[in-house]
N, C-alpha and C. Protein backbone atom coordinates (compact mmCIF):
# COMPACT_ATOMS: atom_id res chain seq x y z
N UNK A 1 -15.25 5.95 -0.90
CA UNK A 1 -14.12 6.71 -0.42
C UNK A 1 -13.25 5.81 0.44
N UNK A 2 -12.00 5.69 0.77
CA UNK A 2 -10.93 5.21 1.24
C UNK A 2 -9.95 5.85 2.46
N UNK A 3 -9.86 4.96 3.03
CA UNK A 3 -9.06 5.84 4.09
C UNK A 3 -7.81 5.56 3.87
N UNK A 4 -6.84 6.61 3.94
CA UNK A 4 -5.44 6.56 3.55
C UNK A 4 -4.77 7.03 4.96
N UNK A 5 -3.64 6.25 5.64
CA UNK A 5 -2.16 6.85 6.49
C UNK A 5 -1.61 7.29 6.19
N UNK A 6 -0.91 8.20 6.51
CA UNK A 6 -0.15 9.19 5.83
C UNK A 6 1.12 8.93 6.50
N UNK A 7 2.73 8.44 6.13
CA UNK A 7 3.44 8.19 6.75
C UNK A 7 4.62 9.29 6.02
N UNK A 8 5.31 9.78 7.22
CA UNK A 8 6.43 10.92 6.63
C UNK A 8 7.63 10.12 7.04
N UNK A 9 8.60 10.05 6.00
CA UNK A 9 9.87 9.17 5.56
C UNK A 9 10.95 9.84 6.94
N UNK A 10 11.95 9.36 7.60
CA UNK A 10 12.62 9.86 8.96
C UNK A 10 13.25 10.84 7.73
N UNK A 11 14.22 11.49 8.65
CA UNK A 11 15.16 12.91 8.11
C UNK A 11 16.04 12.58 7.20
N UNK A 12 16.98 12.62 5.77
CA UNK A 12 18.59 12.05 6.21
C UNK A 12 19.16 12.97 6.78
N UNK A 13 20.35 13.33 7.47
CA UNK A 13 21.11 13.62 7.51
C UNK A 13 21.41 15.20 7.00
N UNK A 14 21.34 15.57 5.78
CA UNK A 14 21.00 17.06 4.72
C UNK A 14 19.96 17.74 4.45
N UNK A 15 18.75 16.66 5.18
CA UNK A 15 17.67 17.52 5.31
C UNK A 15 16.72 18.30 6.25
N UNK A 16 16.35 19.29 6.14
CA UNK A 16 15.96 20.48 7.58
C UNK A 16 14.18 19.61 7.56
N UNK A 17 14.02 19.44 6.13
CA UNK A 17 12.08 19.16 5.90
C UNK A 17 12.01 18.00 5.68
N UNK A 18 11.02 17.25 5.79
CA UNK A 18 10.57 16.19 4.97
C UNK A 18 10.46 16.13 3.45
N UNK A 19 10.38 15.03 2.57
CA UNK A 19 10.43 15.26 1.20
C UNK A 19 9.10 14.76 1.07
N UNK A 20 8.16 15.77 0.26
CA UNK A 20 7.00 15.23 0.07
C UNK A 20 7.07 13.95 -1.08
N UNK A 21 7.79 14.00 -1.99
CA UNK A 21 7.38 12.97 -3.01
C UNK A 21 8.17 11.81 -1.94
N UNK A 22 9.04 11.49 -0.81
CA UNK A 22 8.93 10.33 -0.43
C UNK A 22 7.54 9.86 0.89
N UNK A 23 6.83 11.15 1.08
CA UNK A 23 5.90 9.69 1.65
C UNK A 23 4.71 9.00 1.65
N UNK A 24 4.54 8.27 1.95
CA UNK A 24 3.28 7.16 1.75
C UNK A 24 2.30 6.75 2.26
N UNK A 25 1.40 6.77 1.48
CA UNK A 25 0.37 6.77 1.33
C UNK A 25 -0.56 5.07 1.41
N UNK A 26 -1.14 4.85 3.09
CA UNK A 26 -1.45 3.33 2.69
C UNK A 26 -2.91 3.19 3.36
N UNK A 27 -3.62 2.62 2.24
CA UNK A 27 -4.51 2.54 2.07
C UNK A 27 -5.25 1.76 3.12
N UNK A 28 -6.79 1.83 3.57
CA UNK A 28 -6.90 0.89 5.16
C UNK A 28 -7.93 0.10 4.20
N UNK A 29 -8.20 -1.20 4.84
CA UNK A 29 -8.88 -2.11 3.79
C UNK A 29 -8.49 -3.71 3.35
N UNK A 30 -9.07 -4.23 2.68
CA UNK A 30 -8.86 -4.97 1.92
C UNK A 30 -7.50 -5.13 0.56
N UNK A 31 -6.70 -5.73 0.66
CA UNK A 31 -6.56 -5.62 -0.53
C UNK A 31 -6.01 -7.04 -1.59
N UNK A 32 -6.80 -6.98 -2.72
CA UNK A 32 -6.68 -8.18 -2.90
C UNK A 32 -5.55 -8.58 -3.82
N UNK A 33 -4.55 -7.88 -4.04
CA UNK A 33 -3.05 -8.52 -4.69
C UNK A 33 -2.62 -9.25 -3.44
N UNK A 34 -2.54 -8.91 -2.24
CA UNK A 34 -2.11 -8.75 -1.02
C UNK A 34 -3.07 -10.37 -0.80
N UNK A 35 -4.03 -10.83 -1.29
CA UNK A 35 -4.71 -12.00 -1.21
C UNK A 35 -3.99 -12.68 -2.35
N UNK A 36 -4.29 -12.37 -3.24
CA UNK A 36 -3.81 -13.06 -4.56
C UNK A 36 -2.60 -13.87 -4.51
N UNK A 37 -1.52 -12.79 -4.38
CA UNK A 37 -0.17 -12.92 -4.76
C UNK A 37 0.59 -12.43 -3.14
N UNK A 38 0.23 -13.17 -1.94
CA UNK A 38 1.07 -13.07 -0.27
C UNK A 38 2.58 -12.68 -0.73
N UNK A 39 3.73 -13.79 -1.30
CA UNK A 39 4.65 -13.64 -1.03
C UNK A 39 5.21 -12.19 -2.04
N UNK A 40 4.82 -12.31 -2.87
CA UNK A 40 5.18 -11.21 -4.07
C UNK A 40 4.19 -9.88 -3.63
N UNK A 41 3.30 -9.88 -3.29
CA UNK A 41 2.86 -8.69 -2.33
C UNK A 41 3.99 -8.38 -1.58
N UNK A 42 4.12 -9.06 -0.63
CA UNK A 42 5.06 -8.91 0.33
C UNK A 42 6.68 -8.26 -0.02
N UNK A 43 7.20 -8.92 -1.20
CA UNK A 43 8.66 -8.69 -1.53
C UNK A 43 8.42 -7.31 -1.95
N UNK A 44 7.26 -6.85 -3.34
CA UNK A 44 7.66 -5.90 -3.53
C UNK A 44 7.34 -4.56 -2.63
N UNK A 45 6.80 -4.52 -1.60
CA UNK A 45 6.57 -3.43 -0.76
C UNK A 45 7.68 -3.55 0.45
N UNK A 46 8.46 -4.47 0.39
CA UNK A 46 9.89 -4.51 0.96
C UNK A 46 9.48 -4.80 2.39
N UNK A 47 8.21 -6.02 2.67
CA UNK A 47 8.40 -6.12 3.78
C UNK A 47 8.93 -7.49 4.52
N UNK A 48 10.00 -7.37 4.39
CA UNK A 48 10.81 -8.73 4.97
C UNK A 48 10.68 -9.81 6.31
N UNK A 49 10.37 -8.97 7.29
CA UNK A 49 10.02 -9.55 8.60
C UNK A 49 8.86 -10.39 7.76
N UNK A 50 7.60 -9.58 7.25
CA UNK A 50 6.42 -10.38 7.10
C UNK A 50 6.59 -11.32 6.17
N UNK A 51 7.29 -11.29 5.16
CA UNK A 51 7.64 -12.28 4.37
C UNK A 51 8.10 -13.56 5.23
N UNK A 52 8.90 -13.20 6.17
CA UNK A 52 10.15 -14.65 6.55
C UNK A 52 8.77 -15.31 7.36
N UNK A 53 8.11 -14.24 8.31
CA UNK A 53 6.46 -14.75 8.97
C UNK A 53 5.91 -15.34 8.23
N UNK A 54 5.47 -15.24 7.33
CA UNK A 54 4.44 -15.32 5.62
C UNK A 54 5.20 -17.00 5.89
N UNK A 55 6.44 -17.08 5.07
CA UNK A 55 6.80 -18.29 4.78
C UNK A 55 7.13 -19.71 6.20
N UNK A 56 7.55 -18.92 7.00
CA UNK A 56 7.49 -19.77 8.67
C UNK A 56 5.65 -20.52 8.62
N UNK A 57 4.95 -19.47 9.01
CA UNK A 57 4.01 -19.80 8.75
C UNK A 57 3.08 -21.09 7.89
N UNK A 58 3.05 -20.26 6.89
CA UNK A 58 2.60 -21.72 5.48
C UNK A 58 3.57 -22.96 5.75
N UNK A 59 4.83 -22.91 5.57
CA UNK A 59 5.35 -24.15 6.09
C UNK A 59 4.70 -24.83 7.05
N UNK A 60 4.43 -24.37 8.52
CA UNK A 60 3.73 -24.83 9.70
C UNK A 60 2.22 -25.28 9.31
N UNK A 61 2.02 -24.40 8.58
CA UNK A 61 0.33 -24.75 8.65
C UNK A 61 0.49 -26.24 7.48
N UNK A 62 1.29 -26.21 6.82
CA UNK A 62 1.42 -27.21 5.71
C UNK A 62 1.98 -28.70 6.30
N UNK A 63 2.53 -28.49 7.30
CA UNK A 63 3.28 -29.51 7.86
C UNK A 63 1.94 -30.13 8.93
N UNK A 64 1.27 -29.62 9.44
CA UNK A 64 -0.01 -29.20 10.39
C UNK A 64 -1.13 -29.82 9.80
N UNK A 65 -1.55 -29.62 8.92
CA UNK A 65 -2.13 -30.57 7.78
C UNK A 65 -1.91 -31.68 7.24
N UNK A 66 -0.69 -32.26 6.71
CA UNK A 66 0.00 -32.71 6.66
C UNK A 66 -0.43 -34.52 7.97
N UNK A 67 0.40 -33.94 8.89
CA UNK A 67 0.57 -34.62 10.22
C UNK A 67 -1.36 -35.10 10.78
N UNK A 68 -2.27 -34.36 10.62
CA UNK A 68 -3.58 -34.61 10.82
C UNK A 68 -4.02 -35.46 9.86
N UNK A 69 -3.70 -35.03 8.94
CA UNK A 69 -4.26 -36.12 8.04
C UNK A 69 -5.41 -35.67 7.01
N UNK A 70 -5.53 -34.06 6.95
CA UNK A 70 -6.45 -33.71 6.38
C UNK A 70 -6.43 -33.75 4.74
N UNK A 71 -7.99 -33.75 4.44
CA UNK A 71 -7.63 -34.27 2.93
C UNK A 71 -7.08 -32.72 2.23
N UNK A 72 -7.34 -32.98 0.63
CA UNK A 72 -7.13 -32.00 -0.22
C UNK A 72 -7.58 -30.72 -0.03
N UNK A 73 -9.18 -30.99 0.08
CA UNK A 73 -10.24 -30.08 0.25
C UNK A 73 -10.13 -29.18 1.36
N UNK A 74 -9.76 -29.91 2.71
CA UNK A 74 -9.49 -29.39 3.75
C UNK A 74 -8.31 -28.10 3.71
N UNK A 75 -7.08 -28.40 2.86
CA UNK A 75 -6.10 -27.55 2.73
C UNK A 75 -6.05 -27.07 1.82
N UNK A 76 -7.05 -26.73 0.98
CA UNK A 76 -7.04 -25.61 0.22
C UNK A 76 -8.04 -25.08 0.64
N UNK A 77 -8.85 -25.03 2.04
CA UNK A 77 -9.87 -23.72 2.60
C UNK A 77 -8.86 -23.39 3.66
N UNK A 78 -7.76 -24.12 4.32
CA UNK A 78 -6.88 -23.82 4.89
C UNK A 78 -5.88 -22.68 4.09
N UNK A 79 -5.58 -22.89 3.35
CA UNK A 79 -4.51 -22.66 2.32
C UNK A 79 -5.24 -21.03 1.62
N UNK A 80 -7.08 -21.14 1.34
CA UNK A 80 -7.51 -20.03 0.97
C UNK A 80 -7.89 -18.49 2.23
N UNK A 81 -7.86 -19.37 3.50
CA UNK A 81 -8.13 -18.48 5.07
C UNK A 81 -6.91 -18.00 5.19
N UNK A 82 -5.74 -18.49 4.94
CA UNK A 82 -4.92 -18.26 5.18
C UNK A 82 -4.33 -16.72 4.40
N UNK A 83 -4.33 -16.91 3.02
CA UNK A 83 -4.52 -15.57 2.25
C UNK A 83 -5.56 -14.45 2.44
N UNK A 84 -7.07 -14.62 2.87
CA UNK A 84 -7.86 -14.30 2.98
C UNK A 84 -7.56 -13.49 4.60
N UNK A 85 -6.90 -13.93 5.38
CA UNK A 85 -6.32 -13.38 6.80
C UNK A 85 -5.19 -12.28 5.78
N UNK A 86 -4.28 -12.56 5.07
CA UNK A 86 -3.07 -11.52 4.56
C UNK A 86 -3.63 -10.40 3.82
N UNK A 87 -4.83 -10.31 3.49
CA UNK A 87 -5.33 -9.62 2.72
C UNK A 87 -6.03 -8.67 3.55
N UNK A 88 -6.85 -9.12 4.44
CA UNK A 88 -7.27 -8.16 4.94
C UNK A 88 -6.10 -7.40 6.27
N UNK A 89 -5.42 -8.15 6.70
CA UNK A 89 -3.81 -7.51 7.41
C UNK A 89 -2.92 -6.96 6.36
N UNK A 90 -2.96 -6.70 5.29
CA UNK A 90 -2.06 -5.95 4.43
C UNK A 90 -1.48 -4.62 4.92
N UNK A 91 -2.56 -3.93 4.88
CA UNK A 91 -2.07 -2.45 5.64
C UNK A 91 -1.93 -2.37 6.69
N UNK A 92 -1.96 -3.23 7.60
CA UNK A 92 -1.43 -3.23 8.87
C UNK A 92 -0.19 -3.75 9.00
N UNK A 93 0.46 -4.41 7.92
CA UNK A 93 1.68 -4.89 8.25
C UNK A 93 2.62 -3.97 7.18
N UNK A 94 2.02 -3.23 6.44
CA UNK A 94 2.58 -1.95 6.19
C UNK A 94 2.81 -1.17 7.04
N UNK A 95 1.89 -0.84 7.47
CA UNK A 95 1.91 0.34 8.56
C UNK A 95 3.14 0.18 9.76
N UNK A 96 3.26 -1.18 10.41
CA UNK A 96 3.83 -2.10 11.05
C UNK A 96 5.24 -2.15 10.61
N UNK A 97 5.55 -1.95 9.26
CA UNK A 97 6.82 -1.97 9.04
C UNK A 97 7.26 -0.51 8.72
N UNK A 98 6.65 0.56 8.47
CA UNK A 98 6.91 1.72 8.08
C UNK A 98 7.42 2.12 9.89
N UNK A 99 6.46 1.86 10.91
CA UNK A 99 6.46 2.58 11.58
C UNK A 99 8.39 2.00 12.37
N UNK A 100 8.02 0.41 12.17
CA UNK A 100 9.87 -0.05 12.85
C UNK A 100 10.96 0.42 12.28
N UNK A 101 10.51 1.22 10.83
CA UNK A 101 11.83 1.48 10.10
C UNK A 101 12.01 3.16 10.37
N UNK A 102 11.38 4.04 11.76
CA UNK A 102 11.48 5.05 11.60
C UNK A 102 10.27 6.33 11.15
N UNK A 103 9.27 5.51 10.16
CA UNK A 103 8.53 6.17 9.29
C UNK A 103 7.55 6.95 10.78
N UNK A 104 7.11 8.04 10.67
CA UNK A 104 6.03 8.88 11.60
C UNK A 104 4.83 9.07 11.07
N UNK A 105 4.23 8.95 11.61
CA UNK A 105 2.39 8.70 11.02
C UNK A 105 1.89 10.05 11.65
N UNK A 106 2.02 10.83 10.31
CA UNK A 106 1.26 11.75 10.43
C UNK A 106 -0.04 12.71 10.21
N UNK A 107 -0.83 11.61 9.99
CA UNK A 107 -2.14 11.68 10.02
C UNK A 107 -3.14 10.82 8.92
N UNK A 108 -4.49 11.12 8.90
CA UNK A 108 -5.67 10.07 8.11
C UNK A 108 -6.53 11.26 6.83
N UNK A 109 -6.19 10.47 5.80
CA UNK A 109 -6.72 11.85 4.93
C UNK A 109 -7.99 10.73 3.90
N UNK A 110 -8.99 11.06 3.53
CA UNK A 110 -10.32 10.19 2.89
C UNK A 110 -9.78 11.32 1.15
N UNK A 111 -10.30 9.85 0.73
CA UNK A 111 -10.09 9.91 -0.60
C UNK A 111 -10.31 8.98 -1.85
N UNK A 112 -11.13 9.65 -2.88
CA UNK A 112 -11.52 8.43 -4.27
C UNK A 112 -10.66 7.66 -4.26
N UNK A 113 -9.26 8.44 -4.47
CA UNK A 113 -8.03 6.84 -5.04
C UNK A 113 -7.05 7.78 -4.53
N UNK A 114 -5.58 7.23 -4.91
CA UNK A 114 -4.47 8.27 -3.92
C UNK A 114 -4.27 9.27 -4.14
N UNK A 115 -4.41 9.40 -5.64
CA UNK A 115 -4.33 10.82 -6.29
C UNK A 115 -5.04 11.81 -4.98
N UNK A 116 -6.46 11.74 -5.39
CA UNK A 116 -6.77 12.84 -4.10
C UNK A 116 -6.65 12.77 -3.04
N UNK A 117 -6.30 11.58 -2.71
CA UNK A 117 -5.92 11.81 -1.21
C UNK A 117 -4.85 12.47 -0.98
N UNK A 118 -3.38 12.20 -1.45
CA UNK A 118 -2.45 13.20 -1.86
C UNK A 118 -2.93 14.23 -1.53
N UNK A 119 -3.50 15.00 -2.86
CA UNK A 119 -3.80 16.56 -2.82
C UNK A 119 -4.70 16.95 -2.17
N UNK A 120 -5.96 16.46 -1.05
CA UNK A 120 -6.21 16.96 -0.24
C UNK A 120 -5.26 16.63 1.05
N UNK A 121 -4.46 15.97 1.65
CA UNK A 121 -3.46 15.70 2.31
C UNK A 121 -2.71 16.96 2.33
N UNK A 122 -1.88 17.36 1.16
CA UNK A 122 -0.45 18.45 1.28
C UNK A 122 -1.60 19.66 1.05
N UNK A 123 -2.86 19.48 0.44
CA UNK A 123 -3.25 20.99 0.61
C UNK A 123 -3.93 21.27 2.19
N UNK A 124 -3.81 20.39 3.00
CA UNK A 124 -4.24 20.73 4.14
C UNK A 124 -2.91 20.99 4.78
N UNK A 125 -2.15 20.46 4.54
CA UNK A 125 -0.82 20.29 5.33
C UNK A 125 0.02 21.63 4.61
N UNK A 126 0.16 22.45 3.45
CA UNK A 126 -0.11 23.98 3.16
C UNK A 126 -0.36 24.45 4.16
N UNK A 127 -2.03 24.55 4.26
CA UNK A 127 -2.75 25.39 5.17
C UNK A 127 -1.88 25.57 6.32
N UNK A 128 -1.95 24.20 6.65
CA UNK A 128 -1.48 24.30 7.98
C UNK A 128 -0.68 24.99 8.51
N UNK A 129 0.61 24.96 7.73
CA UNK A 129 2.08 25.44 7.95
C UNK A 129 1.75 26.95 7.74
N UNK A 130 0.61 27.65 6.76
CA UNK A 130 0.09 28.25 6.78
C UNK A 130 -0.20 29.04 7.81
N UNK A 131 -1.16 28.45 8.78
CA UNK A 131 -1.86 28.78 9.99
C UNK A 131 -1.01 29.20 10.86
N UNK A 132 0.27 27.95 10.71
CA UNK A 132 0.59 28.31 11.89
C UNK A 132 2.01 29.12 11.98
N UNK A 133 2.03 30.08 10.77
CA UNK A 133 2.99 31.60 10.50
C UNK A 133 2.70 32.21 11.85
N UNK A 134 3.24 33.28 12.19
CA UNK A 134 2.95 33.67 12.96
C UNK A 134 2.68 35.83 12.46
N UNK A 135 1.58 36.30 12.80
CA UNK A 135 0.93 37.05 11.91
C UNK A 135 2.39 38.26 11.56
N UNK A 136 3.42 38.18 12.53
CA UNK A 136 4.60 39.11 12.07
C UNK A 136 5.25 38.50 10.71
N UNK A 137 5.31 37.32 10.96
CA UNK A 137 6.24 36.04 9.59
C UNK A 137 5.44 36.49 8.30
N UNK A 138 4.34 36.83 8.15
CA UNK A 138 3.34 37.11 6.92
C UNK A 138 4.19 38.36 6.13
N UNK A 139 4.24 38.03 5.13
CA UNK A 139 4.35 39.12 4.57
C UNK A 139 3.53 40.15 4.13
N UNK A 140 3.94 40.94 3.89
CA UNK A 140 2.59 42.29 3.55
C UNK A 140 1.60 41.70 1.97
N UNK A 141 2.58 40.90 1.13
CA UNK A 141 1.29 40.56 0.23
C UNK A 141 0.75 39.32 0.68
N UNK A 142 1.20 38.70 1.55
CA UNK A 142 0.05 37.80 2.04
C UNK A 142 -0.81 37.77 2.90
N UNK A 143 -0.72 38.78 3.28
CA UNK A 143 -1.83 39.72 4.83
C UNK A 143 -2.99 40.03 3.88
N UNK A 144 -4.24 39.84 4.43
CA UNK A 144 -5.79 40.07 3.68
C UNK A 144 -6.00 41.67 4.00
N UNK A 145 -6.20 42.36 3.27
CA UNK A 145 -7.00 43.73 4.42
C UNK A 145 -7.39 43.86 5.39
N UNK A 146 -8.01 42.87 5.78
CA UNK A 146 -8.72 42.99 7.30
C UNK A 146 -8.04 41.98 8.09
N UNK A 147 -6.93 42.00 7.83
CA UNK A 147 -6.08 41.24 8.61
C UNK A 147 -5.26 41.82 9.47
N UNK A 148 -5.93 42.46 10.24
CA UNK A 148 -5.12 43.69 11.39
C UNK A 148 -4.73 42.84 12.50
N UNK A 149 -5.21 41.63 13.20
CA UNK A 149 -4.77 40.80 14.31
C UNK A 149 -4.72 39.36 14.33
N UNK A 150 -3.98 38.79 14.71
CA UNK A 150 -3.73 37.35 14.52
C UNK A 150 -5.16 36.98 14.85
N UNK A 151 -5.20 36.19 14.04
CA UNK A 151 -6.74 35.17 14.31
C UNK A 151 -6.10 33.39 14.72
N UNK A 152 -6.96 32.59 15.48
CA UNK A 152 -7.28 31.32 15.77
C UNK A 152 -7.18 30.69 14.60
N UNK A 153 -6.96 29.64 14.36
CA UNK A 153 -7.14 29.03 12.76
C UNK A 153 -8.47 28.35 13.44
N UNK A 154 -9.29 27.53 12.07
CA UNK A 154 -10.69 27.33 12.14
C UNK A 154 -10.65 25.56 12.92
N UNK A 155 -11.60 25.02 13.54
CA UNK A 155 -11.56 24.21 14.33
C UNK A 155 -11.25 22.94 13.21
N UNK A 156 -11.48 22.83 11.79
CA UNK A 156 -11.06 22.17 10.68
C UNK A 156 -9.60 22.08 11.02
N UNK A 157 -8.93 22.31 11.49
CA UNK A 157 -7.26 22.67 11.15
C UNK A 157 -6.64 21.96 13.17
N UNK A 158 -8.06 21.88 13.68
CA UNK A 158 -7.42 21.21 14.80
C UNK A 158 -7.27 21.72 16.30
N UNK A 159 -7.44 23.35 15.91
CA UNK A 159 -7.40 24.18 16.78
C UNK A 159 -8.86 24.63 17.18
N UNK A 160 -9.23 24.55 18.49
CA UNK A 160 -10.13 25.22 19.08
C UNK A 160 -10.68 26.49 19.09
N UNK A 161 -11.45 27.35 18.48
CA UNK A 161 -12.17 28.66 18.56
C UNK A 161 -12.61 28.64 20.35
N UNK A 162 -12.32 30.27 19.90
CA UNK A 162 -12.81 30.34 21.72
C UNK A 162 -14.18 30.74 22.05
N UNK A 163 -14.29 30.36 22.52
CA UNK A 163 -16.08 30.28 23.15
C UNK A 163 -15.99 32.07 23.75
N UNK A 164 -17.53 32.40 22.79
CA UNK A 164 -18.22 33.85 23.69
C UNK A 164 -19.50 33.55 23.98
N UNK A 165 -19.80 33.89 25.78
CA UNK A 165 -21.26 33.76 25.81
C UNK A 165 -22.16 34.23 25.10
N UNK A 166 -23.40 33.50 25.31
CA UNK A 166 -24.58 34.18 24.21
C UNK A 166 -25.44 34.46 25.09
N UNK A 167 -26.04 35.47 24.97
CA UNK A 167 -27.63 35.59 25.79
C UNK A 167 -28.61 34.77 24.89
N UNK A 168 -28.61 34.60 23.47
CA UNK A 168 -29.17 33.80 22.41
C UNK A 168 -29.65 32.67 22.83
N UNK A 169 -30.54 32.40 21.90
CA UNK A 169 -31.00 30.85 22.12
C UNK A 169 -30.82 30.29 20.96
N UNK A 170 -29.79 29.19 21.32
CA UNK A 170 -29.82 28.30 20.11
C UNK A 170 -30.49 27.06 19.99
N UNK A 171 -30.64 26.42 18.85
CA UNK A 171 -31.43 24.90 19.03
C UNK A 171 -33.22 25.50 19.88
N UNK A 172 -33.53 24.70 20.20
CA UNK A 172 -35.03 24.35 20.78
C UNK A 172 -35.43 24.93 22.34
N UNK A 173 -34.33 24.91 22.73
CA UNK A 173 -34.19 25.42 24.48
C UNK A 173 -34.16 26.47 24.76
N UNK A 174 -34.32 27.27 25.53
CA UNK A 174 -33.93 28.34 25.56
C UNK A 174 -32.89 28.34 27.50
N UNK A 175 -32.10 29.06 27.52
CA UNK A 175 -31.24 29.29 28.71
C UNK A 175 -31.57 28.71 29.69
N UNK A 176 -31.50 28.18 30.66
CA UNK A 176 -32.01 28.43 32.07
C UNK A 176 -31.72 29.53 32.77
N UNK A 177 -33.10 30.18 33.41
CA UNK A 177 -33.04 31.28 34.03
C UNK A 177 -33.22 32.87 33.18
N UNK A 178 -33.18 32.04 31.77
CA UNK A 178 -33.46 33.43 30.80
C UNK A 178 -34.87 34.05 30.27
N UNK A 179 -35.29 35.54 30.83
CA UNK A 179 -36.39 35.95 30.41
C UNK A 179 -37.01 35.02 29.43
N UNK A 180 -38.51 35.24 29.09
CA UNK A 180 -39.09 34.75 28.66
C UNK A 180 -39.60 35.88 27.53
């Protein structure tokens, strides 16, 4: 399973909501195009700062090598650490650029591949908006039968249930101070 960020795209201008099909979904991890292929990783996920870094960089380290005197061998474990560092910073310099361009991180959703992460993502984020109707906003076919008073949403959703004492014993202990 995978951990996915969930980033919601800023407003334009004409819009009251967010658009679900613009936002994104980035994966925490490894990733190895992001090793493979640095600069073309980089271009096509549009991240420019890290690119111009990316290339500042390798120049320096190349020139750095270079000037020492190190052999072949030496700069291509240089040359392979170096990708091997971009790969595993991939989604952080996603994240890093979503967040300077505006983007809001609105939460961590686990998932096989994006597909479900997606759809457990907006079906929680449903709920949610769900939850948090307010029990007059409901309409009469979406009220349950036994839906006579606003309820708490479930501690899954973020919100706290309220505590009732127990005279009970739960677990192994029993109270202090409680009959025997």
């Amino acid at each position: 399973m995978s951990v996915y960020t969930v980033y919601e795209p800023p407003l334009k201008a004409h819009q009251s909501a967010p658009d679900p099909e613009r936002f994104v979904f980035v994966r925490d991890g490894f990733s190895f195009w992001a090793f493979l292929l640095g600069p073309w990783w980089m271009l096509r996920h549009r991240l420019w700062l890290a690119f111009v870094c990316y290339v500042i960089l390798a120049v320096a380290l190349s020139i750095a090598l270079r000037l020492i005197g190190a052999s072949a061998a030496v700069a291509i474990i240089a040359v392979a650490l170096f990708s091997l560092l971009v790969g595993f910073e991939a989604a952080t310099l996603r994240r890093f650029t979503l967040s300077r361009r505006g983007w809001r991180n609105v939460g961590l959703v686990v998932g096989d591949d994006v597909e479900s992460a997606e759809r457990r993502f907006f079906d929680a984020w449903v709920n949610k908006a769900w939850a948090e109707k307010t029990w007059a906003e409901k309409t009469w076919a979406e009220r349950s039968p036994g839906d006579a008073t606003p309820r708490a949403s479930s501690p899954a959703m973020g919100v706290p249930m309220a505590r009732r004492p127990s005279s009970e014993v739960i677990g192994l202990f029993p109270q202090s101070g409680a009959p025997r």
